[in-house]
N, C-alpha and C. Protein backbone atom coordinates (compact mmCIF):
# COMPACT_ATOMS: atom_id res chain seq x y z
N UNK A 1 0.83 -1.18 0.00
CA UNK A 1 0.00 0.00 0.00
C UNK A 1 0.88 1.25 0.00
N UNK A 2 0.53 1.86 -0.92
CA UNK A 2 1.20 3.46 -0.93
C UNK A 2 0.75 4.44 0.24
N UNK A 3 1.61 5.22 0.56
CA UNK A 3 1.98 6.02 2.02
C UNK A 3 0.51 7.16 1.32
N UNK A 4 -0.05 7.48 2.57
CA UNK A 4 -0.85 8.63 2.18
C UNK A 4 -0.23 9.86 2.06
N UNK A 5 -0.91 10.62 1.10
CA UNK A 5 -0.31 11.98 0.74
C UNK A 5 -1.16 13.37 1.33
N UNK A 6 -1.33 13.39 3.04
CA UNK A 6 -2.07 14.14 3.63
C UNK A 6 -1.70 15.60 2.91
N UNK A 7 -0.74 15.93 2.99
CA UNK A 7 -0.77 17.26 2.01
C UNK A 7 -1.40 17.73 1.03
N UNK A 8 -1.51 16.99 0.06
CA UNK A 8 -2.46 16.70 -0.75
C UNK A 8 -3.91 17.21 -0.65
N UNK A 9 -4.52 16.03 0.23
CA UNK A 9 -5.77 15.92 0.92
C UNK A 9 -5.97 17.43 1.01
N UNK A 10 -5.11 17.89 1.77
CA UNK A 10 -5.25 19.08 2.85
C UNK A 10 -5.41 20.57 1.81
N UNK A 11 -5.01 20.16 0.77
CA UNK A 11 -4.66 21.02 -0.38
C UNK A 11 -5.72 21.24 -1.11
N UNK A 12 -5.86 20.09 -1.06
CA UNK A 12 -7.87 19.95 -2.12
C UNK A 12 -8.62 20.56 -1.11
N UNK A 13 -8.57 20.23 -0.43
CA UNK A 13 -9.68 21.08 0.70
C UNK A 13 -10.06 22.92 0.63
N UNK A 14 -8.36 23.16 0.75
CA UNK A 14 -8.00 24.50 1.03
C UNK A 14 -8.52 24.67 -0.64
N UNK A 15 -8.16 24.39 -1.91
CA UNK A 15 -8.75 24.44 -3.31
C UNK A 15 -10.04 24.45 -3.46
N UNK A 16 -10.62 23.70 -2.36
CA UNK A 16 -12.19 23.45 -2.32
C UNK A 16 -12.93 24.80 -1.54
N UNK A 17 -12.19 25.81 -1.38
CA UNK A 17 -12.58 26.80 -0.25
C UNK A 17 -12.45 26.68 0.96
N UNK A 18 -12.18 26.10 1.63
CA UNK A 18 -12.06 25.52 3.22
C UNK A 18 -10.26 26.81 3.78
N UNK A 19 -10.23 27.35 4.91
CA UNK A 19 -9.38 27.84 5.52
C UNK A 19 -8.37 26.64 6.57
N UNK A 20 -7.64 26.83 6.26
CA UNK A 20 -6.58 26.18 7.33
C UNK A 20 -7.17 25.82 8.50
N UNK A 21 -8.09 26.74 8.93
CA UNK A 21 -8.48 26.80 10.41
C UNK A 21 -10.01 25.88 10.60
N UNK A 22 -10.63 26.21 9.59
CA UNK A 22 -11.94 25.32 9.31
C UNK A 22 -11.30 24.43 9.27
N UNK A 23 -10.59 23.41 8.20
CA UNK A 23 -9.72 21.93 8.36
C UNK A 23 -9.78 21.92 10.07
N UNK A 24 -8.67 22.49 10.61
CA UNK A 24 -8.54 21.95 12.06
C UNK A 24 -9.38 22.14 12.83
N UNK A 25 -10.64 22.89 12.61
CA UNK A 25 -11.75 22.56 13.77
C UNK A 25 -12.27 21.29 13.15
N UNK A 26 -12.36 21.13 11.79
CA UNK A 26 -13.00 20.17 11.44
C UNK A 26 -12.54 18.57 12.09
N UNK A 27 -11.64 18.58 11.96
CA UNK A 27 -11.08 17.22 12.39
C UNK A 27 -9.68 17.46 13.61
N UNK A 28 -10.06 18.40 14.28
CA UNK A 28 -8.96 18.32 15.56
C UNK A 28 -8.25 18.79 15.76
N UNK A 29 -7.76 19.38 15.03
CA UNK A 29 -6.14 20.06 15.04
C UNK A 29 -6.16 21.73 15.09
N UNK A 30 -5.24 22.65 15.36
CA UNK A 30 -4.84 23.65 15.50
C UNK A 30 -4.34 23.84 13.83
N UNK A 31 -4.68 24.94 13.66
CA UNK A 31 -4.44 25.67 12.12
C UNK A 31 -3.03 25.64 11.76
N UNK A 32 -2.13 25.95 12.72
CA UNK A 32 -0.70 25.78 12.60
C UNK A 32 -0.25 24.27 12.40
N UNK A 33 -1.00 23.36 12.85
CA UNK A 33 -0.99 21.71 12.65
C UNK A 33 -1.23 21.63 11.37
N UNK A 34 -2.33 22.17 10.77
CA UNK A 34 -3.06 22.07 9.48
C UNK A 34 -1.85 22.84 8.57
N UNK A 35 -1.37 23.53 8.45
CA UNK A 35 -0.05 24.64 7.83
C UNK A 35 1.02 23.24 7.71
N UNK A 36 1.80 22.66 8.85
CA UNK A 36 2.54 21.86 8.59
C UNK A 36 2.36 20.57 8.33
N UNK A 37 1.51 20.03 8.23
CA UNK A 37 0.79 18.78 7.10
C UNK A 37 0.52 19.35 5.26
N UNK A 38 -0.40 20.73 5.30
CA UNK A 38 -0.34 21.36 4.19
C UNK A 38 1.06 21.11 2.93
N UNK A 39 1.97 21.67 4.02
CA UNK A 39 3.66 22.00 3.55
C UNK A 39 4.37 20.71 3.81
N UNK A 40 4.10 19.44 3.74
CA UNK A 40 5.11 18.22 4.00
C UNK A 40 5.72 18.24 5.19
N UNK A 41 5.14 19.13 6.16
CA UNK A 41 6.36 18.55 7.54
C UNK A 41 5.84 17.81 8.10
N UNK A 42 4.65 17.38 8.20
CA UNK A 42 3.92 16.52 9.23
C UNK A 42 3.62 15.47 8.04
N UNK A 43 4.23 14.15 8.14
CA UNK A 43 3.76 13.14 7.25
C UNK A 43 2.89 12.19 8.06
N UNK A 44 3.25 11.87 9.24
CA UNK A 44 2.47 10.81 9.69
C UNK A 44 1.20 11.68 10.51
N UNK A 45 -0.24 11.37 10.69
CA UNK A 45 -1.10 12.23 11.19
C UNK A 45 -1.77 11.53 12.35
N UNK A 46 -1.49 10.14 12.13
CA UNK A 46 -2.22 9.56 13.19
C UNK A 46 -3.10 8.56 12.65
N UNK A 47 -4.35 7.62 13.67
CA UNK A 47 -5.27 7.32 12.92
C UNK A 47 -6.63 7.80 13.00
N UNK A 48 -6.93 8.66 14.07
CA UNK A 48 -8.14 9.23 14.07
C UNK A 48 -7.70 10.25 13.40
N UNK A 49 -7.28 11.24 13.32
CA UNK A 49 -7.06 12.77 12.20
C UNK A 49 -7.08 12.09 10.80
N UNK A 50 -5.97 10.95 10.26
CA UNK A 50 -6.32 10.41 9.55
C UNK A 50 -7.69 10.26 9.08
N UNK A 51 -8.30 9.53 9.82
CA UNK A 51 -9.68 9.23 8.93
C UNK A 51 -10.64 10.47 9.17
N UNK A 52 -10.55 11.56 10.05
CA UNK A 52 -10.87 12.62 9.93
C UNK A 52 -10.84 13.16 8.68
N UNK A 53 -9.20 13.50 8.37
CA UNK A 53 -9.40 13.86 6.80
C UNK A 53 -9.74 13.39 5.90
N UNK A 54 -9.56 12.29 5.79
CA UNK A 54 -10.40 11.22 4.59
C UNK A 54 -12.10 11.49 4.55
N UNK A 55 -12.51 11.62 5.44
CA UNK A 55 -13.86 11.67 5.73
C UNK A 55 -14.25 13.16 5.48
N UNK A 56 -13.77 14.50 5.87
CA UNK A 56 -14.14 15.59 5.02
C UNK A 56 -13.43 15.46 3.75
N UNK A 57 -12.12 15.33 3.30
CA UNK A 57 -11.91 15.31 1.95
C UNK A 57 -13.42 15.02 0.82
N UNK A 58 -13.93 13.51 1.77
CA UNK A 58 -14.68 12.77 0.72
C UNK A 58 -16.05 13.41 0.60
N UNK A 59 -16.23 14.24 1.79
CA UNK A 59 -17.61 14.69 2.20
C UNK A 59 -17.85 16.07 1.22
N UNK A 60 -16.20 17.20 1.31
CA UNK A 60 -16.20 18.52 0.51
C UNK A 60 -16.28 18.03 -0.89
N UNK A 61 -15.22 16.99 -1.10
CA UNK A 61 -14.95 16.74 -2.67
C UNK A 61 -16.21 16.29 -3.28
N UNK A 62 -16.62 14.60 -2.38
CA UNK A 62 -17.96 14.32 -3.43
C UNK A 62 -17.07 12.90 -4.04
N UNK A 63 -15.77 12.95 -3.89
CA UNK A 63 -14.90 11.82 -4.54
C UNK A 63 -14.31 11.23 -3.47
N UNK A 64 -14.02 9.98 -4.46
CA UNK A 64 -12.98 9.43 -3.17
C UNK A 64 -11.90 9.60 -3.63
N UNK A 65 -10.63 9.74 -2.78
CA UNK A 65 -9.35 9.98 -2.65
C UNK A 65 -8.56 9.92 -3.69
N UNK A 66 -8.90 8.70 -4.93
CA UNK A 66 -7.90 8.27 -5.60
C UNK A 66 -8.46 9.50 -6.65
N UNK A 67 -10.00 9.84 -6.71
CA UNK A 67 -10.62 11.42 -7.31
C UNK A 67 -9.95 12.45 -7.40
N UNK A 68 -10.01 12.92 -6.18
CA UNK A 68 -9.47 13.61 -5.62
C UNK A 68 -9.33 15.51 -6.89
N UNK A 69 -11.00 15.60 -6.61
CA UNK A 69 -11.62 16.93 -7.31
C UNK A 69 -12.16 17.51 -6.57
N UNK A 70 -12.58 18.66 -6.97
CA UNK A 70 -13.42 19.21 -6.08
C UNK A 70 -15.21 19.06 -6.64
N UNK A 71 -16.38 18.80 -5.90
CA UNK A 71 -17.56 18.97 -6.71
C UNK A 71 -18.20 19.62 -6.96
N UNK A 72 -19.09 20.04 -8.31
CA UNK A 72 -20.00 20.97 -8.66
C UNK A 72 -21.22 21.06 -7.51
């Protein structure tokens, strides 16, 4: 299995309209948490934030992960 690419995730979101800070109320974290996952410093996230983000990614986007769009 390939390593997740939370940055990514975190990127579509912020693309999707979402603020740094919305992400981290959304699923737990402090905005400055959300900034260094954004930017590759935080690779590993855990497994609850993990599926946190998976779960709004899929909820804003409308796709699943391997999607990874934003929806009309």
């Amino acid at each position: 299995m390939l390593p997740m690419k939370w940055n990514e995730l975190v990127t579509d979101l912020i693309g999707c309209g979402m603020t740094q800070q919305e992400i981290g109320a959304a699923v737990g974290l402090s905005q400055s948490s959300v900034s260094d996952i954004a930017r590759g410093l935080t690779k590993d996230v855990g497994w609850s934030v993990g599926a946190s983000i998976l779960s709004l990614h899929q909820s804003r986007t409308g796709k699943a992960v391997s999607d990874r769009a934003c929806s009309s």
